[in-house]
C-alpha atoms as a PDB file:
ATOM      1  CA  UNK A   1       0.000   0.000   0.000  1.00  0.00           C
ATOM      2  CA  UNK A   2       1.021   3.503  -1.061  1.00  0.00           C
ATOM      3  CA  UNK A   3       0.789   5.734   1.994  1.00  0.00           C
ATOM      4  CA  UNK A   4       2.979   8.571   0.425  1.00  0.00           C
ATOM      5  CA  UNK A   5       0.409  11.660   0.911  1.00  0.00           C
ATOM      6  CA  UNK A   6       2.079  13.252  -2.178  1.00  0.00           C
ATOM      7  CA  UNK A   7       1.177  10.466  -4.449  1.00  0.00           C
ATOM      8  CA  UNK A   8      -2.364  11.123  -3.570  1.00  0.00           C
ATOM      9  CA  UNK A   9      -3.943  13.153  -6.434  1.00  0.00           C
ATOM     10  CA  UNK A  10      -5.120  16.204  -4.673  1.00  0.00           C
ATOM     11  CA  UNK A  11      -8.959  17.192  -4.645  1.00  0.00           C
ATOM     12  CA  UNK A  12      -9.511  20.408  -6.485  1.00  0.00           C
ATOM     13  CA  UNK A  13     -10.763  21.837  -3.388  1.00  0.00           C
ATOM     14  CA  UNK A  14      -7.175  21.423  -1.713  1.00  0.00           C
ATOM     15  CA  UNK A  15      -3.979  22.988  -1.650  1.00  0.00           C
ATOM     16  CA  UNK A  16      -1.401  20.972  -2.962  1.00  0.00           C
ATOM     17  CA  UNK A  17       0.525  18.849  -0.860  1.00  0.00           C
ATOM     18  CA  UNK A  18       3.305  20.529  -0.660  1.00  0.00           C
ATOM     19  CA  UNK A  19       1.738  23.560   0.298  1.00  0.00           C
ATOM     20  CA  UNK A  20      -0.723  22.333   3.152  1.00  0.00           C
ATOM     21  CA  UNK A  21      -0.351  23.045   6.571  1.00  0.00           C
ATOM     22  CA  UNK A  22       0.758  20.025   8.603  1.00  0.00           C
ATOM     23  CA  UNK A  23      -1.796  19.460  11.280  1.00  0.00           C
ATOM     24  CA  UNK A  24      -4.656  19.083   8.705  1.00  0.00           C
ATOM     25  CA  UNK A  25      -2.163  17.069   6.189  1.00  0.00           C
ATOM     26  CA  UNK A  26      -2.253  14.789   9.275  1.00  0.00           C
ATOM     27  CA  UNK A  27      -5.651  14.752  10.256  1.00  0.00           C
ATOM     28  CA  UNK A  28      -7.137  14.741   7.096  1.00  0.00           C
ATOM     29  CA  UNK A  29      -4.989  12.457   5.163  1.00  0.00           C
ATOM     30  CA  UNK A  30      -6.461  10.023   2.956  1.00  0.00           C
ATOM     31  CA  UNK A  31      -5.334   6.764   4.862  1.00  0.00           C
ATOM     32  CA  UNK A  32      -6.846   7.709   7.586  1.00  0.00           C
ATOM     33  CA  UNK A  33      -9.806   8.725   5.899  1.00  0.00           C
ATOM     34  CA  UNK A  34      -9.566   5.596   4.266  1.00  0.00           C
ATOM     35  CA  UNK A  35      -9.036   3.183   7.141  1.00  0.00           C
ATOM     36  CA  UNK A  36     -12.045   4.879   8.736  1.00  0.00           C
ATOM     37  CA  UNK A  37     -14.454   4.382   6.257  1.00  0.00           C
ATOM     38  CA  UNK A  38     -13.344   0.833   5.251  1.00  0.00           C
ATOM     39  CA  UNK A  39     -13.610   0.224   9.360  1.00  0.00           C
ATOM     40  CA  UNK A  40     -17.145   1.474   8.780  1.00  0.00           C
ATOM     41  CA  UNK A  41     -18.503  -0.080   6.314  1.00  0.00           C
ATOM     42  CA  UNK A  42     -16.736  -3.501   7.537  1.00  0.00           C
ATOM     43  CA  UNK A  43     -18.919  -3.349  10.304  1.00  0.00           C
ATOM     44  CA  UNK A  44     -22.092  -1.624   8.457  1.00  0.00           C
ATOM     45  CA  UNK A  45     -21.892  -4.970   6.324  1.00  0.00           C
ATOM     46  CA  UNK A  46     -21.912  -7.265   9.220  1.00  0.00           C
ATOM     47  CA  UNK A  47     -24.239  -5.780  10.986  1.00  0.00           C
ATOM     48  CA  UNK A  48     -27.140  -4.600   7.770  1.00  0.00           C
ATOM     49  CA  UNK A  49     -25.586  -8.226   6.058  1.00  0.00           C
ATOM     50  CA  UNK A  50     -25.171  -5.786   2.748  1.00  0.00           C
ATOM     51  CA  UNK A  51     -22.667  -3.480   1.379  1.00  0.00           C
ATOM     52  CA  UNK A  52     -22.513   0.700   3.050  1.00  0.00           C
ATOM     53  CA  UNK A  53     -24.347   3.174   0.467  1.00  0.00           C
ATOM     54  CA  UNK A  54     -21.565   5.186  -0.648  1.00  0.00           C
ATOM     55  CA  UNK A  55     -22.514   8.591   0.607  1.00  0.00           C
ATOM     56  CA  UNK A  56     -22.307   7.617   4.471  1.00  0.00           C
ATOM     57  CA  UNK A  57     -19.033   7.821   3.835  1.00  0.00           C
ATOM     58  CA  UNK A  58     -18.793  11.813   3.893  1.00  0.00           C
ATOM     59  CA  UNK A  59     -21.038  10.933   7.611  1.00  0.00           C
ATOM     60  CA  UNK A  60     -18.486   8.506   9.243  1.00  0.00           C
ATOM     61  CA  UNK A  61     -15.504  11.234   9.008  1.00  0.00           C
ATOM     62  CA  UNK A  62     -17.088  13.783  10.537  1.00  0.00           C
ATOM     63  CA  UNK A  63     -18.697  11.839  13.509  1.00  0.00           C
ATOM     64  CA  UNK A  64     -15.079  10.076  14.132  1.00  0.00           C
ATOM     65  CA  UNK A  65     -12.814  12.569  13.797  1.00  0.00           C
ATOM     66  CA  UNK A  66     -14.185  15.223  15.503  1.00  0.00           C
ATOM     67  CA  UNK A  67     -13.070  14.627  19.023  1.00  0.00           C
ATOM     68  CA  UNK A  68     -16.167  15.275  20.855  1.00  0.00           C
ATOM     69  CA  UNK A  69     -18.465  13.517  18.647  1.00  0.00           C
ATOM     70  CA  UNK A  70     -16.825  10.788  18.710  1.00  0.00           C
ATOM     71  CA  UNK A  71     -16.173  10.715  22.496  1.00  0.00           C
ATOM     72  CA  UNK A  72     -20.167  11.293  22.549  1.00  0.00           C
ATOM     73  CA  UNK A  73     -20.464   8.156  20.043  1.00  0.00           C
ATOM     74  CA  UNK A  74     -22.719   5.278  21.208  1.00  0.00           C
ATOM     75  CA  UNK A  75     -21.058   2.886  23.601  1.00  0.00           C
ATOM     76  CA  UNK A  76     -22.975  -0.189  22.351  1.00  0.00           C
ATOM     77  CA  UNK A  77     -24.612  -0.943  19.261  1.00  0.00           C
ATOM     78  CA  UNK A  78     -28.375  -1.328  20.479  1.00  0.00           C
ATOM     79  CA  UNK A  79     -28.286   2.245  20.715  1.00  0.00           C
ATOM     80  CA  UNK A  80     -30.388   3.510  18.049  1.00  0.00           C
ATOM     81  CA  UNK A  81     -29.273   6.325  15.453  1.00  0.00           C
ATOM     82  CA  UNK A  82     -32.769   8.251  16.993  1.00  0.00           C
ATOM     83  CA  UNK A  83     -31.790   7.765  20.289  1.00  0.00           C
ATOM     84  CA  UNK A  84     -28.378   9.129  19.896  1.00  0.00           C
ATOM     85  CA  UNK A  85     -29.458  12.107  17.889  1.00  0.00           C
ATOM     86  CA  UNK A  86     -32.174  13.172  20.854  1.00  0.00           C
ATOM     87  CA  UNK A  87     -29.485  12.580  23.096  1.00  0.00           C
ATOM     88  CA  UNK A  88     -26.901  14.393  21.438  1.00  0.00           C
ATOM     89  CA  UNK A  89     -28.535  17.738  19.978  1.00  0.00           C
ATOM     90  CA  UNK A  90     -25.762  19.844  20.692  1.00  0.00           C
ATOM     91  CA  UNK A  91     -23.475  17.633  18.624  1.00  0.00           C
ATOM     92  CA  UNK A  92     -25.716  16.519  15.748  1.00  0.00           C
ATOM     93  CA  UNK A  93     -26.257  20.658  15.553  1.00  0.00           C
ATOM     94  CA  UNK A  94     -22.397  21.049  14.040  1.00  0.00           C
ATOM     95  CA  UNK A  95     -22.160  17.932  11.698  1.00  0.00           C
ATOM     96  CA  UNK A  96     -23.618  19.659   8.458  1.00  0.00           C
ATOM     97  CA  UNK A  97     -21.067  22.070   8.546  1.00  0.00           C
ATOM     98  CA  UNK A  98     -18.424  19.478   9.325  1.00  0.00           C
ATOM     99  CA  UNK A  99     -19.591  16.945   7.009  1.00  0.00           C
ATOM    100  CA  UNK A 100     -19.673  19.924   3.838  1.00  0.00           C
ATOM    101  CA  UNK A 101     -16.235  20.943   5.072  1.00  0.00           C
ATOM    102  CA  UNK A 102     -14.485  17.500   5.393  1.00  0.00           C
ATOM    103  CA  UNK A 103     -16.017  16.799   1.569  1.00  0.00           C
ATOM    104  CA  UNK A 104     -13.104  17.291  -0.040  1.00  0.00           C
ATOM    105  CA  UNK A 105     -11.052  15.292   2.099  1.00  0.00           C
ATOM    106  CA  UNK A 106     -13.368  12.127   2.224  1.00  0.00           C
ATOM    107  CA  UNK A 107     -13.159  12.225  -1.958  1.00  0.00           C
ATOM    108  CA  UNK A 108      -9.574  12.120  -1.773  1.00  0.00           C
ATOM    109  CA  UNK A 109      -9.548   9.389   1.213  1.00  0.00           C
ATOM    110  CA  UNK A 110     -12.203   7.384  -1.210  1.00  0.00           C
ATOM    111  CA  UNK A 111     -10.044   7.236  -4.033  1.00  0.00           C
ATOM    112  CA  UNK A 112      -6.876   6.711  -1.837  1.00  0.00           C
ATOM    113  CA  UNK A 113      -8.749   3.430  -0.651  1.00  0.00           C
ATOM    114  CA  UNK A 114     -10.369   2.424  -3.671  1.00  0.00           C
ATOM    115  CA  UNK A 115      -7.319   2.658  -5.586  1.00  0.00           C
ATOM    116  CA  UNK A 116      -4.700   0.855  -3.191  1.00  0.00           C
ATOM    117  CA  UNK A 117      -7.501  -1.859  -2.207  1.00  0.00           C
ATOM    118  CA  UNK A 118      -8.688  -0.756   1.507  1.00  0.00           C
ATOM    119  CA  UNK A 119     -11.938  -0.614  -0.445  1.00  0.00           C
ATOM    120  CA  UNK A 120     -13.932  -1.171  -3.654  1.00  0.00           C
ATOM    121  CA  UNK A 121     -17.275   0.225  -5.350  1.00  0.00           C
ATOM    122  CA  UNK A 122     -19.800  -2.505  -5.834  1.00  0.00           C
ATOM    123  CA  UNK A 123     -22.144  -1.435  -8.748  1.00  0.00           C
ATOM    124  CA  UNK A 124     -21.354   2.638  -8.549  1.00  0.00           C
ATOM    125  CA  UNK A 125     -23.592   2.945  -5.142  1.00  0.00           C
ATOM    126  CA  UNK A 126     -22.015   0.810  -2.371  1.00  0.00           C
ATOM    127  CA  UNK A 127     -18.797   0.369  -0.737  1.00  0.00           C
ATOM    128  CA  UNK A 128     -17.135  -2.751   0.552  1.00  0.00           C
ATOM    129  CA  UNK A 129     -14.182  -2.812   3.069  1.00  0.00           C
ATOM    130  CA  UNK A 130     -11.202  -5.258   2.018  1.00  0.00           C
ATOM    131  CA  UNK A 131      -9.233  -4.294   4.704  1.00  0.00           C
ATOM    132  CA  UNK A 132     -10.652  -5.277   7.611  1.00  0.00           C
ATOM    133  CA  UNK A 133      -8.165  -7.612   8.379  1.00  0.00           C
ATOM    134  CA  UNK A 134      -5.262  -4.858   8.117  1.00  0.00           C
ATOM    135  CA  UNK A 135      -6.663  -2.658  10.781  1.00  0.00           C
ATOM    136  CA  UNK A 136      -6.312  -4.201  13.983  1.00  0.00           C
ATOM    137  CA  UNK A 137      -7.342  -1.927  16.441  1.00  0.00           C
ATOM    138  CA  UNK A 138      -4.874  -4.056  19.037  1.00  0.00           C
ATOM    139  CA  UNK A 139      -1.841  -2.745  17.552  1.00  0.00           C
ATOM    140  CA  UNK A 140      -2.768   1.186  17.465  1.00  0.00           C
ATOM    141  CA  UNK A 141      -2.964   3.433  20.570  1.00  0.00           C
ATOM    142  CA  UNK A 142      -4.313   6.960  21.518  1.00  0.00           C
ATOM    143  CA  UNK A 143      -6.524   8.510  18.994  1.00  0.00           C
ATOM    144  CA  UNK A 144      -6.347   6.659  16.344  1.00  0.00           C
ATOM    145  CA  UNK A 145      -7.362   3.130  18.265  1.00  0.00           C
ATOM    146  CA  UNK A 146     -10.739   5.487  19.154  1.00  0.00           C
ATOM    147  CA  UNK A 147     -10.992   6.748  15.710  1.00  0.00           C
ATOM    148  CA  UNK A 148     -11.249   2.946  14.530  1.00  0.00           C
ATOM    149  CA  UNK A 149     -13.211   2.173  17.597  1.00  0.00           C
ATOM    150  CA  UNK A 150     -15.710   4.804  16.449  1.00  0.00           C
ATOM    151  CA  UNK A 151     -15.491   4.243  12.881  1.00  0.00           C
ATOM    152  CA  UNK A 152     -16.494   0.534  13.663  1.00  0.00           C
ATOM    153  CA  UNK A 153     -19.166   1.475  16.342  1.00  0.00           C
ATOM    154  CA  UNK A 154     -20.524   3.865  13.971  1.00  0.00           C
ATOM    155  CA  UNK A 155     -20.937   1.129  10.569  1.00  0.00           C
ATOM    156  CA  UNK A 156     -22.598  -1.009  13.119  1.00  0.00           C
ATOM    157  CA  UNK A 157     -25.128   1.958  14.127  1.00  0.00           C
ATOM    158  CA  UNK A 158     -25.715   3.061  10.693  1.00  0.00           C
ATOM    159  CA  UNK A 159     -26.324  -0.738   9.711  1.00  0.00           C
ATOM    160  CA  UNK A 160     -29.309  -0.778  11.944  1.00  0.00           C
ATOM    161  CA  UNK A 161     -30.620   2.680  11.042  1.00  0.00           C
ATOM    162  CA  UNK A 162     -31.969   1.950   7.738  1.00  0.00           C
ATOM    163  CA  UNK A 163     -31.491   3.872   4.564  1.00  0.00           C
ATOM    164  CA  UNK A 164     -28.984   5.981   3.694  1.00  0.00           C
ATOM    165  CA  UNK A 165     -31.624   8.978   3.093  1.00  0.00           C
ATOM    166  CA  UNK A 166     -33.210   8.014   6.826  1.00  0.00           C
ATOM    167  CA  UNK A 167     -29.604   8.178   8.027  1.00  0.00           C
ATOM    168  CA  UNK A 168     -28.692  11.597   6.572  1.00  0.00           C
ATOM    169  CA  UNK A 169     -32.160  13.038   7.582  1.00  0.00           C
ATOM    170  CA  UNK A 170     -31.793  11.986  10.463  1.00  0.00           C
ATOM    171  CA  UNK A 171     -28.599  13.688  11.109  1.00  0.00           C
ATOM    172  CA  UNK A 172     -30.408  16.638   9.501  1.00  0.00           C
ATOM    173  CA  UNK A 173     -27.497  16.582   6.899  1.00  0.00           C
ATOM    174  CA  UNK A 174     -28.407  17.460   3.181  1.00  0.00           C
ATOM    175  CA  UNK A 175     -26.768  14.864   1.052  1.00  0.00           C
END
């Protein structure tokens, strides 16, 4: 796997890599991005027993790696997606903005994983993880351990939500 963040064809909507500042080159990079969303929709397939609707990908990177959302994540996954939201007002308020400003970097995370393999498009609307035995959350620490944590915890709460349009809606975010 390439993880050379200058290989990465950069999103239109992005400075070129050479030019970015280097906390958001490091929180926004596309294999992160990448391992986040193929943790997600790993788990949103064993849980919904089909493949993630591709545009839940531009709601798991938001949710996991903003640091209080994802501290305010579910603990288990018989929360409900409803339940959560009620629950959480305060942090659901902030994800449309998030989610429209992290667009950019979830496209180039999506074709950072679909073109080294952590992921692959099945029939132009759904994504499958083929990484999920790469990431094993036993060997990482600190944030990123709770990023995957989240990333899995949230595929397994979207897989019981329903649709990906119910899903959005519900997180009052305009796909």
């Amino acid at each position: 796997m390439t993880t050379d963040a200058s290989a990465v064809a950069t999103d239109p909507e992005l400075p070129a890599w050479p030019v970015r500042s280097p906390v958001p080159a490091a929180m926004f990079n596309p294999a992160l991005i990448s391992a986040a969303v193929a943790t997600a929709a790993n788990q949103y397939e064993e849980t919904a027993g089909f493949a993630m609707s591709w545009p839940l990908a531009y709601l798991v990177t938001p949710l996991v790696l903003h640091r209080p959302t994802r501290e305010g994540l579910p603990r288990t996954k018989a929360t409900s997606l409803a339940k959560w939201v009620g629950d959480n007002a305060v942090l659901v308020e902030g994800l449309p903005v998030r989610a429209r400003q992290m667009t950019p970097y979830v496209r180039e995370g999506l074709r950072f994983g679909l073109r080294e393999g952590t992921m692959e498009l099945l029939d132009g609307d759904a994504l499958r993880s083929l990484a999920s035995a790469q990431i094993n959350v036993r060997k990482v620490d600190g944030d990123l351990a709770m990023i995957y944590r989240a990333s899995g915890m949230i595929g397994r709460v979207f897989g019981r939500a329903g649709s990906a349009a119910a899903i959005f809606a519900s997180l009052r975010v305009q796909p």
